[in-house]
PDB file of N, CA and C in Angstrom:
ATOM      1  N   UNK A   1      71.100  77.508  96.258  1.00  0.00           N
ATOM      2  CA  UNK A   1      72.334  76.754  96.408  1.00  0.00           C
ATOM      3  C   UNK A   1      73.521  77.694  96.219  1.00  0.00           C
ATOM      4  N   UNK A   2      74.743  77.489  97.100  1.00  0.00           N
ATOM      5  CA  UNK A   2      75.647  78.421  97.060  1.00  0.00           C
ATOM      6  C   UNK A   2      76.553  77.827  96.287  1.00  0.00           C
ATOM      7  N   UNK A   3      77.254  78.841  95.120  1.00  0.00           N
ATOM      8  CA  UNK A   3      78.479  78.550  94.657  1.00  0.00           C
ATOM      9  C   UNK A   3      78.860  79.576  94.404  1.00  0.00           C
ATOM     10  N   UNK A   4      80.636  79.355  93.696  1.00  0.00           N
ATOM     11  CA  UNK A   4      81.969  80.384  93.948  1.00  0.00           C
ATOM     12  C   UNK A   4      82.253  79.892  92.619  1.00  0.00           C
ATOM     13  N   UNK A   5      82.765  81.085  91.620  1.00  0.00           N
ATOM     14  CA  UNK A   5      83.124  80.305  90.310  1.00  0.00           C
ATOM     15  C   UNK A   5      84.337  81.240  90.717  1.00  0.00           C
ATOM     16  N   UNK A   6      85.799  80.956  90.141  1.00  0.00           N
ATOM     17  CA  UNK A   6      86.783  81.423  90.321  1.00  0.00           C
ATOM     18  C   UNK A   6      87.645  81.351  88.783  1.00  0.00           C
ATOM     19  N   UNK A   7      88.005  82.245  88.406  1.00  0.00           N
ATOM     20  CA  UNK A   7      88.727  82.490  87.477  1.00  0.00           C
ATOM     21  C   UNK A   7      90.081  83.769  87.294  1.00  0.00           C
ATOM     22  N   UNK A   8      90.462  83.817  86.262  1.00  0.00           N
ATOM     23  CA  UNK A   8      91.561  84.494  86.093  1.00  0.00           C
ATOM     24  C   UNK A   8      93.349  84.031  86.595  1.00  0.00           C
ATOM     25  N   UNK A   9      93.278  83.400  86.472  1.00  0.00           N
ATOM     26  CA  UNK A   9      94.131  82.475  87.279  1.00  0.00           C
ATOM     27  C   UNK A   9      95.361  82.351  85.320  1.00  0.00           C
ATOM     28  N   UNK A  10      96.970  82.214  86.235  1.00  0.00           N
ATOM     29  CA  UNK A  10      97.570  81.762  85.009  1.00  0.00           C
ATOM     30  C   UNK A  10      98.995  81.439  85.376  1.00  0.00           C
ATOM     31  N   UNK A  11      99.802  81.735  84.586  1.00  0.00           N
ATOM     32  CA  UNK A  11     101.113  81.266  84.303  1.00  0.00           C
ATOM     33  C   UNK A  11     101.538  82.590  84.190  1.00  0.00           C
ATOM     34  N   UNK A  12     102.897  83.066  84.797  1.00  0.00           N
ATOM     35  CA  UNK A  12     103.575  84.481  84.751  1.00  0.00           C
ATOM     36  C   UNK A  12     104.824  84.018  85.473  1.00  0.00           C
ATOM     37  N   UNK A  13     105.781  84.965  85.411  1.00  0.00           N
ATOM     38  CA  UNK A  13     107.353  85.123  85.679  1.00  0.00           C
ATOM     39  C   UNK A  13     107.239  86.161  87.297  1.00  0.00           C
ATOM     40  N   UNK A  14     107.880  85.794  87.977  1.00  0.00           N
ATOM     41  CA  UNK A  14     108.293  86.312  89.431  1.00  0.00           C
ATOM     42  C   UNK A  14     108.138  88.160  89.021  1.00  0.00           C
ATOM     43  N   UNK A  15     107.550  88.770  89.149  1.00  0.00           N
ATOM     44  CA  UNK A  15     107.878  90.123  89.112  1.00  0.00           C
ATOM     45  C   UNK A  15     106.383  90.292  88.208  1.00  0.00           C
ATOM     46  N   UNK A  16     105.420  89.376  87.821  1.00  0.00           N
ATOM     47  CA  UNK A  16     103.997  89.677  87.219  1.00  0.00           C
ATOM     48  C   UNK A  16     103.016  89.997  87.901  1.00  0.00           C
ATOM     49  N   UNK A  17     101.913  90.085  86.928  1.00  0.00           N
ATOM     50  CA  UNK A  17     100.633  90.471  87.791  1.00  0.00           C
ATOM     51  C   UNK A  17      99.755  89.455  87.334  1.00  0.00           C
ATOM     52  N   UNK A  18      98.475  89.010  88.186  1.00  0.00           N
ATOM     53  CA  UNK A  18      97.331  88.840  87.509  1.00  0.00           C
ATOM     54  C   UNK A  18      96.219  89.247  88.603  1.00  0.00           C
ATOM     55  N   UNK A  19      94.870  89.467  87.923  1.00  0.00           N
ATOM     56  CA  UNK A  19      93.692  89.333  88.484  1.00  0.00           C
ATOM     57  C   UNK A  19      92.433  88.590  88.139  1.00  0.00           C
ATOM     58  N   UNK A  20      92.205  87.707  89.903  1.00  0.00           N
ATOM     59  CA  UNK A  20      91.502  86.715  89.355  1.00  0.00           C
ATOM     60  C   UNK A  20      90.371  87.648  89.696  1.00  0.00           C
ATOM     61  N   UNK A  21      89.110  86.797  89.541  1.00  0.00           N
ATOM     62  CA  UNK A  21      87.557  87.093  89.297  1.00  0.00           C
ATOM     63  C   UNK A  21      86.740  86.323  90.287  1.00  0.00           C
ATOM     64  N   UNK A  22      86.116  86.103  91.423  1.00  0.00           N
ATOM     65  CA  UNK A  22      84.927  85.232  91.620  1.00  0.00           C
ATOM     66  C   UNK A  22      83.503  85.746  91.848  1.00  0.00           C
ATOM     67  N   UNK A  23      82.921  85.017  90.808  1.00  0.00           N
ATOM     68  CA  UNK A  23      81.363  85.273  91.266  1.00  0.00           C
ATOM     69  C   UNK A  23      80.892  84.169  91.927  1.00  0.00           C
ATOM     70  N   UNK A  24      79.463  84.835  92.682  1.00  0.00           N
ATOM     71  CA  UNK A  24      78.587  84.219  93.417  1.00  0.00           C
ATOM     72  C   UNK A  24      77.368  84.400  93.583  1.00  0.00           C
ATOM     73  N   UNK A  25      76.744  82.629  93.329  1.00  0.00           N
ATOM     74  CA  UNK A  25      75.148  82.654  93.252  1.00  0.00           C
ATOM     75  C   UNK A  25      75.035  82.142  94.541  1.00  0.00           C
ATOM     76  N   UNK A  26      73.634  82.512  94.983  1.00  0.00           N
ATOM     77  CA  UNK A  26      72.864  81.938  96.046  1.00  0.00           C
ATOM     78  C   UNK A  26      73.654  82.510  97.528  1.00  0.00           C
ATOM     79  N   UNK A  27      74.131  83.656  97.453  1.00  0.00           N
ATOM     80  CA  UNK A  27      74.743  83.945  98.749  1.00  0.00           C
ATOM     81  C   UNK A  27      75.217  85.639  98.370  1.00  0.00           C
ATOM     82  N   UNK A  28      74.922  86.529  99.058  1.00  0.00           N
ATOM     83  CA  UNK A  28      75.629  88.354  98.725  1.00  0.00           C
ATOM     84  C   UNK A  28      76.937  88.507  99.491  1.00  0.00           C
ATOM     85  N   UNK A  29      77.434  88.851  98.584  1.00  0.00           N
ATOM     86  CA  UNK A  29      79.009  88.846  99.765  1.00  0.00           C
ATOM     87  C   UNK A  29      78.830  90.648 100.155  1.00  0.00           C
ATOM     88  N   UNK A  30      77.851  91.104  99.867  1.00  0.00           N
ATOM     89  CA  UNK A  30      77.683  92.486 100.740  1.00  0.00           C
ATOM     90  C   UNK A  30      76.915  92.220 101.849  1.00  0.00           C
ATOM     91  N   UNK A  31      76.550  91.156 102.038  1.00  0.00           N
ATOM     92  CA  UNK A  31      75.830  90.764 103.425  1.00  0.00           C
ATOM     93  C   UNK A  31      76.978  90.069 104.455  1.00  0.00           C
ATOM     94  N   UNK A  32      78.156  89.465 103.926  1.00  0.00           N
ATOM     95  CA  UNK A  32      79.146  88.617 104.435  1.00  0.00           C
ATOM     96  C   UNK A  32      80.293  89.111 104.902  1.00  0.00           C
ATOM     97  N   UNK A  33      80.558  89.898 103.677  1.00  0.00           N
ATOM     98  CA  UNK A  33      82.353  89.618 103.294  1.00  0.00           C
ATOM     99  C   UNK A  33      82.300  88.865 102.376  1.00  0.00           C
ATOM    100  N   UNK A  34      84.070  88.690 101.979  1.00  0.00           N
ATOM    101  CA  UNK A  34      84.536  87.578 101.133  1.00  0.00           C
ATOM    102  C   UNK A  34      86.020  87.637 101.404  1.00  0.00           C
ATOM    103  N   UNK A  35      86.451  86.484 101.383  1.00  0.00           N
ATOM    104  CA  UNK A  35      88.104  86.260 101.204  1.00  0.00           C
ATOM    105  C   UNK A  35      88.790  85.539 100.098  1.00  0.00           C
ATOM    106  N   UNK A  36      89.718  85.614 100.106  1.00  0.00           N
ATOM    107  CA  UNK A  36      90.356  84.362  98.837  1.00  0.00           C
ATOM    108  C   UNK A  36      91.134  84.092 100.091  1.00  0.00           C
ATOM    109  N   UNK A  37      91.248  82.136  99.413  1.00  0.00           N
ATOM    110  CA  UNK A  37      92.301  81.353 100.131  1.00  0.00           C
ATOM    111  C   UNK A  37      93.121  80.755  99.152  1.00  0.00           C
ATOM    112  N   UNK A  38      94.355  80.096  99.261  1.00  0.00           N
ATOM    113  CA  UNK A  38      94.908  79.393  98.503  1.00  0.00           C
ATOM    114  C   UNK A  38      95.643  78.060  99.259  1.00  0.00           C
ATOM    115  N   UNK A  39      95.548  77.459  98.253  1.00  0.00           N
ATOM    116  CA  UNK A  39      96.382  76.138  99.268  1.00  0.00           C
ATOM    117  C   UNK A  39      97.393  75.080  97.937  1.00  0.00           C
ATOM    118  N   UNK A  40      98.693  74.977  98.116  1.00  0.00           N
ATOM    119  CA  UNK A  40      99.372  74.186  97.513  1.00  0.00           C
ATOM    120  C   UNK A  40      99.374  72.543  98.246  1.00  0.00           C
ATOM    121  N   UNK A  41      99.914  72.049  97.050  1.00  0.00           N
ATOM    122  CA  UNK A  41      99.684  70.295  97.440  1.00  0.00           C
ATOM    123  C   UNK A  41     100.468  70.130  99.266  1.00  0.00           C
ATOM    124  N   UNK A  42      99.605  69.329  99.799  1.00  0.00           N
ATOM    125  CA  UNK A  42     100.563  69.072 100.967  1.00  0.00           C
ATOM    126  C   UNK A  42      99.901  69.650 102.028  1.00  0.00           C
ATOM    127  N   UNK A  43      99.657  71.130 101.614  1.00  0.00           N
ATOM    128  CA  UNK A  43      99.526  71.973 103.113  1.00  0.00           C
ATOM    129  C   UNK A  43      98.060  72.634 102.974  1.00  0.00           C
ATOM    130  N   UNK A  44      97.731  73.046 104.203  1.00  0.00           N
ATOM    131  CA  UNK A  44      95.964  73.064 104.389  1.00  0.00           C
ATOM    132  C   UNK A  44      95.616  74.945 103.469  1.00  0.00           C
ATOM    133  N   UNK A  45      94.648  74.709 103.523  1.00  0.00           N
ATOM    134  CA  UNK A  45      94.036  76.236 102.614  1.00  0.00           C
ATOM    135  C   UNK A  45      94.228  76.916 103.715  1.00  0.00           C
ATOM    136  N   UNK A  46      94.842  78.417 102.929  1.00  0.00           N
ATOM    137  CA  UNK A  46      95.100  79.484 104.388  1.00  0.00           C
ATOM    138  C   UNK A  46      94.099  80.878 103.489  1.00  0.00           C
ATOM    139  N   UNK A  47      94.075  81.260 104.175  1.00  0.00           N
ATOM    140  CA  UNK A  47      92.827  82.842 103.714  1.00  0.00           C
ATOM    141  C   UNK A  47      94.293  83.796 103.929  1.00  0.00           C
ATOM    142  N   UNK A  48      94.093  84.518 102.362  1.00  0.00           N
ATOM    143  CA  UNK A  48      95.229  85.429 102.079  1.00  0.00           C
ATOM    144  C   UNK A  48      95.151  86.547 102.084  1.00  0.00           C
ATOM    145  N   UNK A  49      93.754  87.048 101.871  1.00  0.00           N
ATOM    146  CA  UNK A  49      93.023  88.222 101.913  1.00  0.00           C
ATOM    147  C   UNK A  49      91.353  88.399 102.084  1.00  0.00           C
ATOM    148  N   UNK A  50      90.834  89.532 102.577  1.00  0.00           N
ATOM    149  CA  UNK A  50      89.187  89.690 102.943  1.00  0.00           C
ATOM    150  C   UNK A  50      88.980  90.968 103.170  1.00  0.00           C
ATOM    151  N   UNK A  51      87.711  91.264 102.706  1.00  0.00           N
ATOM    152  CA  UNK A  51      86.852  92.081 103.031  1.00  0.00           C
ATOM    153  C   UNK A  51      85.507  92.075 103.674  1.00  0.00           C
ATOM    154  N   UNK A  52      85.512  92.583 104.398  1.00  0.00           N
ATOM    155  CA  UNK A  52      84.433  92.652 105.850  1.00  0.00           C
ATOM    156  C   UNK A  52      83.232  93.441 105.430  1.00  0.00           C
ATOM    157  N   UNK A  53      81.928  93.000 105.972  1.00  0.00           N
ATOM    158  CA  UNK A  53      80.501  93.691 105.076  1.00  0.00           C
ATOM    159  C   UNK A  53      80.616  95.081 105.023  1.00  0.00           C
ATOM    160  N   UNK A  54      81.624  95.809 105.938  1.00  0.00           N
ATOM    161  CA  UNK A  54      81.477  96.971 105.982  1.00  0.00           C
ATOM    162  C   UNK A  54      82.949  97.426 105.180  1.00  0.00           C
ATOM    163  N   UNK A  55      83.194  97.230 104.294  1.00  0.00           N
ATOM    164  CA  UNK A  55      84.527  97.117 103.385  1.00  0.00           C
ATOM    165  C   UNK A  55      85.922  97.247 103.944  1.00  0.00           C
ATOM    166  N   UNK A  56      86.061  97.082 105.238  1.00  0.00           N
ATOM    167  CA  UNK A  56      87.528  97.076 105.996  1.00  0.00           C
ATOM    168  C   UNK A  56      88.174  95.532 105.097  1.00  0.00           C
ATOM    169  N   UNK A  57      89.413  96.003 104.544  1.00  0.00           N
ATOM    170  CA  UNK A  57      90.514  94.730 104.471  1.00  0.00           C
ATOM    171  C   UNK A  57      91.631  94.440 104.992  1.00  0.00           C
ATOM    172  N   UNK A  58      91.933  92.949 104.837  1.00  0.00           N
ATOM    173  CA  UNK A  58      93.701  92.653 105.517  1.00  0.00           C
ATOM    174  C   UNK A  58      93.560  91.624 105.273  1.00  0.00           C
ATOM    175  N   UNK A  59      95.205  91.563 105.122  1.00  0.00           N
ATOM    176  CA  UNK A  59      96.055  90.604 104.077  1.00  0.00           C
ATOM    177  C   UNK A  59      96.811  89.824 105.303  1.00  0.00           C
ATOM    178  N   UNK A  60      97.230  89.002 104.822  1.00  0.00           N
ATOM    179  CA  UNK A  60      98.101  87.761 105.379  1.00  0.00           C
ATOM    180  C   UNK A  60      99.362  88.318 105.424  1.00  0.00           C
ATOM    181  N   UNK A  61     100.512  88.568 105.876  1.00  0.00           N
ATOM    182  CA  UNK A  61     101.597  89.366 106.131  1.00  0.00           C
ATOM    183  C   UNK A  61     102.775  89.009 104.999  1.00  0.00           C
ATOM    184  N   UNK A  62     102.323  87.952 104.138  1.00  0.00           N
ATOM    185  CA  UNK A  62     103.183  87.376 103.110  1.00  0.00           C
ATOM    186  C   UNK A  62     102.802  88.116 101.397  1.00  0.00           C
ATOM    187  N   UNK A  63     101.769  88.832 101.691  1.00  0.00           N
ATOM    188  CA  UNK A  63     100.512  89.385 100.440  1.00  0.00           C
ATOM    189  C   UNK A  63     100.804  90.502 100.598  1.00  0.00           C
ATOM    190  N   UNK A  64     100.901  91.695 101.973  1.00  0.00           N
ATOM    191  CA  UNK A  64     100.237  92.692 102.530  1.00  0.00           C
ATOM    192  C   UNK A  64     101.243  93.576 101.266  1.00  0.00           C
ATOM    193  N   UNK A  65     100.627  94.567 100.840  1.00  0.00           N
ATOM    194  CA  UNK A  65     101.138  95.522  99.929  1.00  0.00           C
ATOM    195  C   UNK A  65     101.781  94.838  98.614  1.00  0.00           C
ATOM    196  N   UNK A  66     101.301  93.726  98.072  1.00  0.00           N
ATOM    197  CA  UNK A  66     101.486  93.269  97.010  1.00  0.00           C
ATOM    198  C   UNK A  66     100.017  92.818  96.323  1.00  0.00           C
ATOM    199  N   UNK A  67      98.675  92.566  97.058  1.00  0.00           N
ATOM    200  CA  UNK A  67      97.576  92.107  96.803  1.00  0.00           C
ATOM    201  C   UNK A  67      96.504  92.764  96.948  1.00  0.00           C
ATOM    202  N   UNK A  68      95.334  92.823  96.206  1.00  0.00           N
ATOM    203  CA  UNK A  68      94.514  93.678  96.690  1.00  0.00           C
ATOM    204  C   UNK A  68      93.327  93.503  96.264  1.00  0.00           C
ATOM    205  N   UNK A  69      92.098  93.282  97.554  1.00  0.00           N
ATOM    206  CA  UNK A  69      91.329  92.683  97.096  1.00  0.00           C
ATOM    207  C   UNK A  69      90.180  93.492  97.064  1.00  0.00           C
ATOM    208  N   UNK A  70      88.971  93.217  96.300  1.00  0.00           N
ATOM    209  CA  UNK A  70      88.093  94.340  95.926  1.00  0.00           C
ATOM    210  C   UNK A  70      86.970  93.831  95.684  1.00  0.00           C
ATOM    211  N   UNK A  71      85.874  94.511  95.553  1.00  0.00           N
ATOM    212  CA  UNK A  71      84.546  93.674  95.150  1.00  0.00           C
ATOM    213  C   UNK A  71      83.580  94.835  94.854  1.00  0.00           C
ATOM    214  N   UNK A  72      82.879  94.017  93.375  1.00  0.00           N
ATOM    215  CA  UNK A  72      81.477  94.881  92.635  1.00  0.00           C
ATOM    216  C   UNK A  72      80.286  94.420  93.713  1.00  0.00           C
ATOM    217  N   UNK A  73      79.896  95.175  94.219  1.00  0.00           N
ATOM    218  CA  UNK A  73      78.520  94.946  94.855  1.00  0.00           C
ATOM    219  C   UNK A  73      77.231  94.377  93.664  1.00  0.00           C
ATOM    220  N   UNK A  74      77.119  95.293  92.472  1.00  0.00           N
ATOM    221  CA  UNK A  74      76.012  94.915  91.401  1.00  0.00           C
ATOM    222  C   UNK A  74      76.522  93.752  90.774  1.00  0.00           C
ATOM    223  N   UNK A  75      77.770  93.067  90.443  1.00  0.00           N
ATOM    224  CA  UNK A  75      77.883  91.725  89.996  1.00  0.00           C
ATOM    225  C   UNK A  75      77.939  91.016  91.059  1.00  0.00           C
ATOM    226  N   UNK A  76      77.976  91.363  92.552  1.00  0.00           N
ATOM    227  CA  UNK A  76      77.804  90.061  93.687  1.00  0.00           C
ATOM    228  C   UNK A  76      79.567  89.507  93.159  1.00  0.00           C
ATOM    229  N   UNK A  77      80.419  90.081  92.705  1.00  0.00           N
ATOM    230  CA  UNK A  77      81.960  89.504  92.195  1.00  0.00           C
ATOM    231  C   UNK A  77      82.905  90.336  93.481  1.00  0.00           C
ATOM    232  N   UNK A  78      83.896  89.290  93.673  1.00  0.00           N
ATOM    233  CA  UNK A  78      85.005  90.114  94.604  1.00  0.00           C
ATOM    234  C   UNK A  78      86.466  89.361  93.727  1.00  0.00           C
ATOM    235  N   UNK A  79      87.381  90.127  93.823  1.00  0.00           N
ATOM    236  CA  UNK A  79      88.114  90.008  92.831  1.00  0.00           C
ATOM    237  C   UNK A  79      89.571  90.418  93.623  1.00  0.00           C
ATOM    238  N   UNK A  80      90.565  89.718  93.313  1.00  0.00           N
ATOM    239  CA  UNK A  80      91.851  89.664  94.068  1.00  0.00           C
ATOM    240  C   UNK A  80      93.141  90.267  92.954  1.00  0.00           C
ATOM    241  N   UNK A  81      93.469  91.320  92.724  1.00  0.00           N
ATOM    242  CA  UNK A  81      94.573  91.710  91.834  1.00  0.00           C
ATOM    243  C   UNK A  81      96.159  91.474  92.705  1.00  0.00           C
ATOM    244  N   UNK A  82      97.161  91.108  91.992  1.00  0.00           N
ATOM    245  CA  UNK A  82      98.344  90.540  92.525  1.00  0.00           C
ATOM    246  C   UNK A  82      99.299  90.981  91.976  1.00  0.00           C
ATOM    247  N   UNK A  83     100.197  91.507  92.316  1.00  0.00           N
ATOM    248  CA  UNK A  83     101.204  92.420  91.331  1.00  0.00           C
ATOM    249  C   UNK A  83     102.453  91.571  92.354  1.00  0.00           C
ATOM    250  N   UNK A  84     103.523  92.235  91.732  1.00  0.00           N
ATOM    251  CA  UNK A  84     104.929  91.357  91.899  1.00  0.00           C
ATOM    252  C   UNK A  84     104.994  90.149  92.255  1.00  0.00           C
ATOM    253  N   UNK A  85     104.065  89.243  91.710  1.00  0.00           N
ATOM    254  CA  UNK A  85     103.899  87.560  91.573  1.00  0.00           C
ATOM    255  C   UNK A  85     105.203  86.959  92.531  1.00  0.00           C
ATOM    256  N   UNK A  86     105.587  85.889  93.270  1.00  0.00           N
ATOM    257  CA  UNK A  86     106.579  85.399  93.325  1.00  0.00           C
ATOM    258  C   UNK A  86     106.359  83.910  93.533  1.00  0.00           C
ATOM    259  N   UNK A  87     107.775  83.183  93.041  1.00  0.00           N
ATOM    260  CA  UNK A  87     107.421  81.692  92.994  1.00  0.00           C
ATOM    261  C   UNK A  87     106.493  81.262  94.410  1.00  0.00           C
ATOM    262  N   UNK A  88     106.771  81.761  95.211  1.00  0.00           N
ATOM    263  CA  UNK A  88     106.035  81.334  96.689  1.00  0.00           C
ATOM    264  C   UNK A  88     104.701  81.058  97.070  1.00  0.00           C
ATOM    265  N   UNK A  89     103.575  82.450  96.099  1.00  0.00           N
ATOM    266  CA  UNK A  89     102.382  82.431  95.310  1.00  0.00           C
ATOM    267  C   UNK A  89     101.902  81.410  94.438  1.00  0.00           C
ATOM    268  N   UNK A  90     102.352  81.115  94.091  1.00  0.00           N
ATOM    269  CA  UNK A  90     101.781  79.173  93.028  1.00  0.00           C
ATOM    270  C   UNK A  90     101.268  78.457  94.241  1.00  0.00           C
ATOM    271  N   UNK A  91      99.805  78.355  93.756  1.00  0.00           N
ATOM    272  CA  UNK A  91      98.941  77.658  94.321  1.00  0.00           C
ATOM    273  C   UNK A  91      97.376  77.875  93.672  1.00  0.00           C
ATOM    274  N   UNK A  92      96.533  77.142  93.774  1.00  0.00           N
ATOM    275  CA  UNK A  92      95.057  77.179  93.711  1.00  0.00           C
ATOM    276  C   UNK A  92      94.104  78.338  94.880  1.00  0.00           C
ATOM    277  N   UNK A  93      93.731  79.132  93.914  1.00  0.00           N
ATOM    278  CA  UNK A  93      93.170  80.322  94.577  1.00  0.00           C
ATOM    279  C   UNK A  93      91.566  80.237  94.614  1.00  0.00           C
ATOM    280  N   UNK A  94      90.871  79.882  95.956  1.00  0.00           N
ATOM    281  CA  UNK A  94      89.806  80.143  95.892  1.00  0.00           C
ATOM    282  C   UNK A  94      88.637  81.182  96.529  1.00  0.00           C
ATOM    283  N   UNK A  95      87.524  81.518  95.951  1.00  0.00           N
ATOM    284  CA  UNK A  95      86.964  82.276  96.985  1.00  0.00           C
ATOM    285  C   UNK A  95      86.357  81.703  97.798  1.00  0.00           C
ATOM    286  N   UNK A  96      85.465  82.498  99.068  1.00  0.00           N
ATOM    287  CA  UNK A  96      84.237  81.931 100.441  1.00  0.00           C
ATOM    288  C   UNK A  96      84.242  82.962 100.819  1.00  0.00           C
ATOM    289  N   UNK A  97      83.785  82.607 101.895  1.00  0.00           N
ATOM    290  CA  UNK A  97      82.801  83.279 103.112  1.00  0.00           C
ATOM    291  C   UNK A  97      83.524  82.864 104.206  1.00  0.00           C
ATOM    292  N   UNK A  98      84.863  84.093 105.066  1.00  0.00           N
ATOM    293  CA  UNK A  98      85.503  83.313 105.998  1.00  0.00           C
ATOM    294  C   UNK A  98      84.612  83.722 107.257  1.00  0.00           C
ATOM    295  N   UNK A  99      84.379  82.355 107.911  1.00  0.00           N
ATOM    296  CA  UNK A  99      83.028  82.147 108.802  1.00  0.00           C
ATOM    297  C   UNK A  99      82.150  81.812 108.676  1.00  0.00           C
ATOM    298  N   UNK A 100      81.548  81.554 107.581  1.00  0.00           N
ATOM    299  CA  UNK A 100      80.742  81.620 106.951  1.00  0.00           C
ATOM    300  C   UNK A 100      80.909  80.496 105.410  1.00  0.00           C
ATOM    301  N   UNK A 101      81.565  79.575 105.885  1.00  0.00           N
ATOM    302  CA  UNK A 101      82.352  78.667 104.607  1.00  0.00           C
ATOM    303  C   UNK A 101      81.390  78.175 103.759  1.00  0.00           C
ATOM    304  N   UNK A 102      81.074  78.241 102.545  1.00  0.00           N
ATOM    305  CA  UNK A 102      80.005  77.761 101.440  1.00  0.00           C
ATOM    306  C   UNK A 102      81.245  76.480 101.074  1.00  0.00           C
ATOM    307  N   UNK A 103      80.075  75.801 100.411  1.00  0.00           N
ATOM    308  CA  UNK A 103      80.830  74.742  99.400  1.00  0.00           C
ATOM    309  C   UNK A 103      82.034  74.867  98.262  1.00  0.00           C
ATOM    310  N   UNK A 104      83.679  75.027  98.189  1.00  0.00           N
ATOM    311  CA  UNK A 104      84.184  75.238  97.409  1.00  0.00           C
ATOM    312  C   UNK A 104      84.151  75.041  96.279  1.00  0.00           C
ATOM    313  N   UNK A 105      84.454  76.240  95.309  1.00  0.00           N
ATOM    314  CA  UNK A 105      84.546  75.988  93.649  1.00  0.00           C
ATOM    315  C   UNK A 105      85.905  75.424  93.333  1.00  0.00           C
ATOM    316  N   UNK A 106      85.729  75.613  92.110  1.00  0.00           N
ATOM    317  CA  UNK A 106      87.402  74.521  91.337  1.00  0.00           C
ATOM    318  C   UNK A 106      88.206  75.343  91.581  1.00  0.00           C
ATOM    319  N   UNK A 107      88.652  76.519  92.262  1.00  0.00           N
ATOM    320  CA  UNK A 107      89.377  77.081  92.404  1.00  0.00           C
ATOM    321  C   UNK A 107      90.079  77.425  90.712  1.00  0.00           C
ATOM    322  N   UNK A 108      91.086  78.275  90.880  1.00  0.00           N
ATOM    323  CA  UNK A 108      91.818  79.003  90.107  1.00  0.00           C
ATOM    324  C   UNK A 108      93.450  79.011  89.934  1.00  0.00           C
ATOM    325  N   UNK A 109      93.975  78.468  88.968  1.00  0.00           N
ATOM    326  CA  UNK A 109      95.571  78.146  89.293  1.00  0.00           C
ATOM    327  C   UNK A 109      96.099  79.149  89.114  1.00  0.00           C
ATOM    328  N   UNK A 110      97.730  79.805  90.095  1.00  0.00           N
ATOM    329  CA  UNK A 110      98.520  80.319  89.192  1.00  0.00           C
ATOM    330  C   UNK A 110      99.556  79.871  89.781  1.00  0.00           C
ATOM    331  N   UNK A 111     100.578  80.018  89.035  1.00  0.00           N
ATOM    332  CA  UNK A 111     101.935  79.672  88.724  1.00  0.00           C
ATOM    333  C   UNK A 111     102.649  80.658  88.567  1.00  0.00           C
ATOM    334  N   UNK A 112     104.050  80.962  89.250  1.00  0.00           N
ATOM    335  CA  UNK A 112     104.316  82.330  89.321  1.00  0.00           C
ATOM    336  C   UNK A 112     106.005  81.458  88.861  1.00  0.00           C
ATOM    337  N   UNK A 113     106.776  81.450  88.224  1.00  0.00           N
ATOM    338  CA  UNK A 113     108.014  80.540  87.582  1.00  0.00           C
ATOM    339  C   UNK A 113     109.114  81.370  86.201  1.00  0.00           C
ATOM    340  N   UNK A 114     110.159  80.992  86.125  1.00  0.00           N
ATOM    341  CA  UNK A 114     110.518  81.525  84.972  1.00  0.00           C
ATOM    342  C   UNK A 114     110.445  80.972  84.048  1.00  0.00           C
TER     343      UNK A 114
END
């Protein structure tokens, strides 16, 4: 059975960082890829960033040189670091398989605010 646990997620001021975490059972994201998506109330989940089985990445043009996404092959974890936070970023961050969509986890909040 496939799942996405997503964490690291928080509360920070416009100009912060955080990095979230997702692991995954029942699926190798070195066989896949992986992306994070996020989606605020209202509007549909958009994929913000990914990495391709053969480790090529790219970002969403709103992320690109502020986000950066990465992944442990031996924990099966891909992991999204975010530096200069801005209010625009607040939303629920989750991981998948873009193409390849597994069942979503609870996703991960952050809040980027003064």
């Amino acid at each position: 059975q496939v799942q996405f646990v997503e964490s690291g997620g928080g509360s920070v001021q416009p100009g912060g960082s955080l990095r979230l975490s997702c692991t995954a059972s029942g699926i190798h994201f070195t066989l896949f890829g992986a992306g994070w998506y996020r989606q605020t109330p209202g509007k549909e989940r958009e994929l913000v960033a990914r990495v391709t089985r053969d480790s090529r990445t790219n970002y969403t043009d709103s992320v690109r040189g502020r986000f950066t996404i990465s992944r442990d092959q031996r924990k099966n974890s891909v992991y999204l670091r975010m530096n200069n936070l801005k209010p625009e970023d607040t939303a629920v961050y989750y991981c998948n398989i873009p193409g390849r969509l597994g069942p979503w986890g609870q996703g991960t909040q952050v809040t980027v605010s003064w």
